[in-house]
Each structure stands twice: as C-alpha cells, then as structure tokens.
PDB file of N, CA and C in Angstrom:
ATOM      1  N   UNK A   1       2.703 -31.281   7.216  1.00  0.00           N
ATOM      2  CA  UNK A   1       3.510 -30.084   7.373  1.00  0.00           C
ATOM      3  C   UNK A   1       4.214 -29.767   6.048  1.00  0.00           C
ATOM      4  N   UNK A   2       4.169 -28.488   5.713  1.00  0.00           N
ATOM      5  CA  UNK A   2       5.110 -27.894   4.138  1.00  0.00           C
ATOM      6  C   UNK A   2       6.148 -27.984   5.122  1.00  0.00           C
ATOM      7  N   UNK A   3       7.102 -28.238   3.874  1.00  0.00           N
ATOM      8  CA  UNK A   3       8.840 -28.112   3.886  1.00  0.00           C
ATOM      9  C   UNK A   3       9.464 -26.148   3.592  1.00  0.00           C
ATOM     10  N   UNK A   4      10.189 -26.535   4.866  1.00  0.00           N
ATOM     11  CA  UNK A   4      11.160 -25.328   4.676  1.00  0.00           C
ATOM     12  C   UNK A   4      11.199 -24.530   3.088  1.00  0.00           C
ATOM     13  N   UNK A   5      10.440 -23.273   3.425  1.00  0.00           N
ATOM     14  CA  UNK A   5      11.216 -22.363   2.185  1.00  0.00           C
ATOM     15  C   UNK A   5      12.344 -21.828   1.888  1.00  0.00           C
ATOM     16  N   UNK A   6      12.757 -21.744   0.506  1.00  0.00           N
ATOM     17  CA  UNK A   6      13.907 -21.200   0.593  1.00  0.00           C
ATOM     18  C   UNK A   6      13.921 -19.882   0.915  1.00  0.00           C
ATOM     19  N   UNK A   7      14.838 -19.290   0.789  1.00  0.00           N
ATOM     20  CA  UNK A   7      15.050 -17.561   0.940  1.00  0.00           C
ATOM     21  C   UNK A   7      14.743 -17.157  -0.341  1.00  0.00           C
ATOM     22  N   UNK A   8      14.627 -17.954  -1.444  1.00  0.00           N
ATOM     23  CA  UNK A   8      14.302 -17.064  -2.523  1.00  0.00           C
ATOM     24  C   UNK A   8      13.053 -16.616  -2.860  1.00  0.00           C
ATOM     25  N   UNK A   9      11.846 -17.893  -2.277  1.00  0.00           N
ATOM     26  CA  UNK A   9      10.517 -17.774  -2.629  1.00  0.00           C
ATOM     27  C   UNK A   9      10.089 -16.883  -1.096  1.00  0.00           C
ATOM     28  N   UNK A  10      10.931 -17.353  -0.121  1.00  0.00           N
ATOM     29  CA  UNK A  10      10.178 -15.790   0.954  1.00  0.00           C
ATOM     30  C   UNK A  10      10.409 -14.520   0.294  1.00  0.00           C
ATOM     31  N   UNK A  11      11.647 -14.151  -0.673  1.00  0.00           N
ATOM     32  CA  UNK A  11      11.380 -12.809  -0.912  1.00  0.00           C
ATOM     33  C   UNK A  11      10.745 -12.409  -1.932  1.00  0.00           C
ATOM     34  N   UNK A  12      10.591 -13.445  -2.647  1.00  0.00           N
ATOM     35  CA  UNK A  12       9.818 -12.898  -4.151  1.00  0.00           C
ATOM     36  C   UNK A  12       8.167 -12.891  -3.007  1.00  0.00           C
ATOM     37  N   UNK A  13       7.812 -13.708  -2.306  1.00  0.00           N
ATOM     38  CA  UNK A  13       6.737 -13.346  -1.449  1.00  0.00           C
ATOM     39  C   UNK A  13       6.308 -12.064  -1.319  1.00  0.00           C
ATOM     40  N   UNK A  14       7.591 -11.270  -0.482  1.00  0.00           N
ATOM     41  CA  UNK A  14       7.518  -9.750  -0.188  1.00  0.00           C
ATOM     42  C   UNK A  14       7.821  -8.730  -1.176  1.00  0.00           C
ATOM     43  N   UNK A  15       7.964  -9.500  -2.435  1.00  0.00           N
ATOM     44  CA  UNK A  15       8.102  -8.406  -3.259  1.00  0.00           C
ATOM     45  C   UNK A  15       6.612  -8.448  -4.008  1.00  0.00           C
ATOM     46  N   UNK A  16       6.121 -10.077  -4.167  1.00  0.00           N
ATOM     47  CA  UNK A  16       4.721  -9.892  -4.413  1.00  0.00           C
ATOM     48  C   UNK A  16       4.039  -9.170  -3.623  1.00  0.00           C
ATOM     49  N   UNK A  17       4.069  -8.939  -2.238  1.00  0.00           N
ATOM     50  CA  UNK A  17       3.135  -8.137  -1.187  1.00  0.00           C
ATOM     51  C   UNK A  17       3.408  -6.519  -1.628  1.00  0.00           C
ATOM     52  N   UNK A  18       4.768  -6.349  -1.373  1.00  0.00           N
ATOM     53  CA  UNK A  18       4.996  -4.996  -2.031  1.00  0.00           C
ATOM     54  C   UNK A  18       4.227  -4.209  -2.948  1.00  0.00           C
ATOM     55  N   UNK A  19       4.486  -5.082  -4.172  1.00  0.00           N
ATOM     56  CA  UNK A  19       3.945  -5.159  -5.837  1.00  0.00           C
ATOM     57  C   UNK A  19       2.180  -4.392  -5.244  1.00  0.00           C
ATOM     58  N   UNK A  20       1.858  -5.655  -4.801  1.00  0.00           N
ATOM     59  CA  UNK A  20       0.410  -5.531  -4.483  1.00  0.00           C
ATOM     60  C   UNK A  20      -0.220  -3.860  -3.927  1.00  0.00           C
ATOM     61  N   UNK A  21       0.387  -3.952  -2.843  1.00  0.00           N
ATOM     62  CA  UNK A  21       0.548  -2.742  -2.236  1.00  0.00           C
ATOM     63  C   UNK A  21       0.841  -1.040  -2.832  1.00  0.00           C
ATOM     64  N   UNK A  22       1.651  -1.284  -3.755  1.00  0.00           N
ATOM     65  CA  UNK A  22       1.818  -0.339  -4.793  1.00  0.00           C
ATOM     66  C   UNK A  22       0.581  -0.650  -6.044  1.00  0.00           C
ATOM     67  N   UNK A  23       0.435  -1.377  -6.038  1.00  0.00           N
ATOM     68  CA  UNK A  23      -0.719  -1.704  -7.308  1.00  0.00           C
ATOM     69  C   UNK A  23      -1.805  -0.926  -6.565  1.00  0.00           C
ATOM     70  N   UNK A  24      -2.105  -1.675  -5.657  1.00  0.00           N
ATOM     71  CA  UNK A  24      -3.905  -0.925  -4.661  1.00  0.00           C
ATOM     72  C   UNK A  24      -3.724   1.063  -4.676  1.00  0.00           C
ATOM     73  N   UNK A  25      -2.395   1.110  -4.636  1.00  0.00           N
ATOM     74  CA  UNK A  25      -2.300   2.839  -4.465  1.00  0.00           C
ATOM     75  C   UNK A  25      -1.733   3.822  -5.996  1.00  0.00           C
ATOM     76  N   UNK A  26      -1.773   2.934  -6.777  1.00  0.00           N
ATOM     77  CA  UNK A  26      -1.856   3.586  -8.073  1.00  0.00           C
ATOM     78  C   UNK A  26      -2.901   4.664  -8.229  1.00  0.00           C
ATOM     79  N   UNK A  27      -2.356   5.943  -9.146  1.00  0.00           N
ATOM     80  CA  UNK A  27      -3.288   6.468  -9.175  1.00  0.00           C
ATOM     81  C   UNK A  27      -3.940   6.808 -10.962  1.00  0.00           C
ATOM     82  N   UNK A  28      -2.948   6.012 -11.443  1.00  0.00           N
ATOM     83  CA  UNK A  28      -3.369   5.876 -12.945  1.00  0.00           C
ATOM     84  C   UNK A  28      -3.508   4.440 -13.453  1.00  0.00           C
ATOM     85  N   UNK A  29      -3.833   4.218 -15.042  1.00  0.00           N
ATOM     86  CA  UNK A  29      -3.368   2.743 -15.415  1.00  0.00           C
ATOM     87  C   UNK A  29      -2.120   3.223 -16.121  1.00  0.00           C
ATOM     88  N   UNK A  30      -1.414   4.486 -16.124  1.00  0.00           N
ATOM     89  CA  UNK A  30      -0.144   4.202 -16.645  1.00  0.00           C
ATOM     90  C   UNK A  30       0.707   3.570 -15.300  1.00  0.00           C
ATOM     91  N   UNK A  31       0.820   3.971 -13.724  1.00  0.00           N
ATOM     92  CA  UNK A  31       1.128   3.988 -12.891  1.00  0.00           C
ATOM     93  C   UNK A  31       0.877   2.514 -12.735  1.00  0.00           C
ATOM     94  N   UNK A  32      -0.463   1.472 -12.629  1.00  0.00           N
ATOM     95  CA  UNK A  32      -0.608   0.380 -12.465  1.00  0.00           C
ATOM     96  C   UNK A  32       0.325  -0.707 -13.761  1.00  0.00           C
ATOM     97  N   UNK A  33       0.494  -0.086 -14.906  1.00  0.00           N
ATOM     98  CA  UNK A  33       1.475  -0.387 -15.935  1.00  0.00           C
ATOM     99  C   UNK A  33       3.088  -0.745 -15.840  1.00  0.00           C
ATOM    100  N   UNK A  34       3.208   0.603 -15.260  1.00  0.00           N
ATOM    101  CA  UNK A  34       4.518   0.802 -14.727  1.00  0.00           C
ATOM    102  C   UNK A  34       4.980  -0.910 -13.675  1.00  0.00           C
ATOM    103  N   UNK A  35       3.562  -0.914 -12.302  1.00  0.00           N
ATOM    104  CA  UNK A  35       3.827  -1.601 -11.737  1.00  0.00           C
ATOM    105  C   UNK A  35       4.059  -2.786 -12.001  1.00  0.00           C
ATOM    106  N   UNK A  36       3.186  -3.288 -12.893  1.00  0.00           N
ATOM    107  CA  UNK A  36       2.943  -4.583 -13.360  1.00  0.00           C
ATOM    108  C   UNK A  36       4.229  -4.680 -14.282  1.00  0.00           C
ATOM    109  N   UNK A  37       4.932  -4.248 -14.965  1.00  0.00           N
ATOM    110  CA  UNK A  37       6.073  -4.433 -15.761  1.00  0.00           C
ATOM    111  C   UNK A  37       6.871  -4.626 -14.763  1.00  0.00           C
ATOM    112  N   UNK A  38       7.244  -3.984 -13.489  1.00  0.00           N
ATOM    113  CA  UNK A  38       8.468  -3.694 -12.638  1.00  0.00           C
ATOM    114  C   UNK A  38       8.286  -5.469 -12.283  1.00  0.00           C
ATOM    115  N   UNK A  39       7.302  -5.743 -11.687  1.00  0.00           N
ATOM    116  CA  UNK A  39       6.734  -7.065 -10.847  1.00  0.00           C
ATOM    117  C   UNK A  39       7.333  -8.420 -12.038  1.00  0.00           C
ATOM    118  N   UNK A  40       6.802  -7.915 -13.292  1.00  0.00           N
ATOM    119  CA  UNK A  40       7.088  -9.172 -14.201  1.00  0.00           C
ATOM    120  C   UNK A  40       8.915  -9.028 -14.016  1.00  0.00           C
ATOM    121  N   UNK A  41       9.337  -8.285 -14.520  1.00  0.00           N
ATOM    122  CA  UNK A  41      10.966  -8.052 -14.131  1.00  0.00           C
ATOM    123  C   UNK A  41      11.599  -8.622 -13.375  1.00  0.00           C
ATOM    124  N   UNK A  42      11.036  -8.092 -12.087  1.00  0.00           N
ATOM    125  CA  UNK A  42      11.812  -8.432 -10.608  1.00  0.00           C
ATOM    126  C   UNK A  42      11.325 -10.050 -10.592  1.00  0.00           C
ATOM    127  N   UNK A  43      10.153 -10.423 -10.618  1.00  0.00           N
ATOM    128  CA  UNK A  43      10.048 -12.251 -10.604  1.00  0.00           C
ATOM    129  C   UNK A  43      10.024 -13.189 -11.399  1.00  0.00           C
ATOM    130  N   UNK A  44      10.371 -12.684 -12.463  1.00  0.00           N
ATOM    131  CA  UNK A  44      10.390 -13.441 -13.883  1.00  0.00           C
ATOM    132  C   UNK A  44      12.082 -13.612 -14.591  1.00  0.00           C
ATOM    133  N   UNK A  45      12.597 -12.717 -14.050  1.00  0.00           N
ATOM    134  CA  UNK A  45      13.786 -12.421 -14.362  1.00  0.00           C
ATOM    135  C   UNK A  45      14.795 -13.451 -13.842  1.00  0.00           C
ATOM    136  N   UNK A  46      16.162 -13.712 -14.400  1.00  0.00           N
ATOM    137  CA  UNK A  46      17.202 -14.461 -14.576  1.00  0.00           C
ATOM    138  C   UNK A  46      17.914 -14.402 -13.082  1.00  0.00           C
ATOM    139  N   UNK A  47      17.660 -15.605 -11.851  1.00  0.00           N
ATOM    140  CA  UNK A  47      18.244 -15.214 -10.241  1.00  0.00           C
ATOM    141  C   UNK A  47      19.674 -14.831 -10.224  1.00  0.00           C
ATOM    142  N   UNK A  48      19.691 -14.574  -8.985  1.00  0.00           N
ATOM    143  CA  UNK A  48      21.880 -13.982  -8.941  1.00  0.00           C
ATOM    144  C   UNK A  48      21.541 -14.895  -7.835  1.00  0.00           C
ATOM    145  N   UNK A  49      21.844 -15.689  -7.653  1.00  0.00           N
ATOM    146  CA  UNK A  49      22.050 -16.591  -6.746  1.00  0.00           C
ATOM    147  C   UNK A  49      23.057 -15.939  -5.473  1.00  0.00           C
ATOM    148  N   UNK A  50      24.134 -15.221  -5.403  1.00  0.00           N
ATOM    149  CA  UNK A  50      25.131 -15.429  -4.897  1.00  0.00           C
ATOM    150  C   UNK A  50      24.906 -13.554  -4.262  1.00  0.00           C
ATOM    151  N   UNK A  51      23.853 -12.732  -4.734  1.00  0.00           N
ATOM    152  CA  UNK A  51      23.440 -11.590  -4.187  1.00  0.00           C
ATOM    153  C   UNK A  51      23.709 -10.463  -4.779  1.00  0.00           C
ATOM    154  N   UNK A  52      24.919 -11.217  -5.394  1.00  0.00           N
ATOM    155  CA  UNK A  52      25.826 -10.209  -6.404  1.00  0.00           C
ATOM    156  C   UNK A  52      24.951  -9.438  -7.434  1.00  0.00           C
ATOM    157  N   UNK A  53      25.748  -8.201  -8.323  1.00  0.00           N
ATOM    158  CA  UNK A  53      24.966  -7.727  -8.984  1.00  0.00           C
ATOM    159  C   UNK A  53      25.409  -8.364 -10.809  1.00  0.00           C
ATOM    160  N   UNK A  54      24.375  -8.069 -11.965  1.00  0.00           N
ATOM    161  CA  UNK A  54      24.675  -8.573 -12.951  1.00  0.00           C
ATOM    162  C   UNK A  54      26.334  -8.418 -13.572  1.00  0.00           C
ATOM    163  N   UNK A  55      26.263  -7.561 -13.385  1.00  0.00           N
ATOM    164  CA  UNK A  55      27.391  -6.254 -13.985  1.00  0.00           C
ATOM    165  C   UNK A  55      28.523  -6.687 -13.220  1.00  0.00           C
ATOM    166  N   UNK A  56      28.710  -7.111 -11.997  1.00  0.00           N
ATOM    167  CA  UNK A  56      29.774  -7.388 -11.121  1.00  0.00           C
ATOM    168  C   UNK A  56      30.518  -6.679 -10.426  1.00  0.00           C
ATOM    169  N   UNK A  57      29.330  -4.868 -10.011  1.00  0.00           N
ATOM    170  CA  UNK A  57      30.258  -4.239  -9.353  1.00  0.00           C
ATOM    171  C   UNK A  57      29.543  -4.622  -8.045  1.00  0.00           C
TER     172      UNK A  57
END
C-alpha cells in the first residue's frame, strides 16, 4: 500500500491535469507556450506553505 499524500502533491496533481487539459485545447504554439511557462511557474515555484500570499496581503 502507498502512504498518505500530502495536500500539496494532490494539488499540484490537479493542476498537472488542468495544465494538460488546457495544453490538448490550445489553439496555437504561442498558446501551448503560454501554457507550458504558466505549468513550470505554478510547480516549480517557491511553496507558501501556510496558503498565504507572497506579498502578505
């Protein structure tokens, strides 16, 4: 049996499914560009652990 996920890797999950989903319905490679930058961003990027935003409003 796998061990309990956290909440962080279920949502980067659904943001990979998302991602995907918007990728399949692109209708350019600037549009598939766009996506693929947003995706590296959102899952590559520095966590907020606490939900909060960077900025602190």
């Amino acid at each position: 049996m796998i061990g309990p996920r956290s909440l962080t890797e279920i949502r980067a999950d659904r943001i990979r499914l998302h991602l995907s989903a918007l990728h399949r319905d692109a209708r350019s490679s600037e549009e598939e560009a766009l996506i693929t930058s947003l995706g590296d961003k959102l899952l590559d990027g520095p966590p907020v652990s606490d939900g909060s935003r960077e900025d602190g409003k």
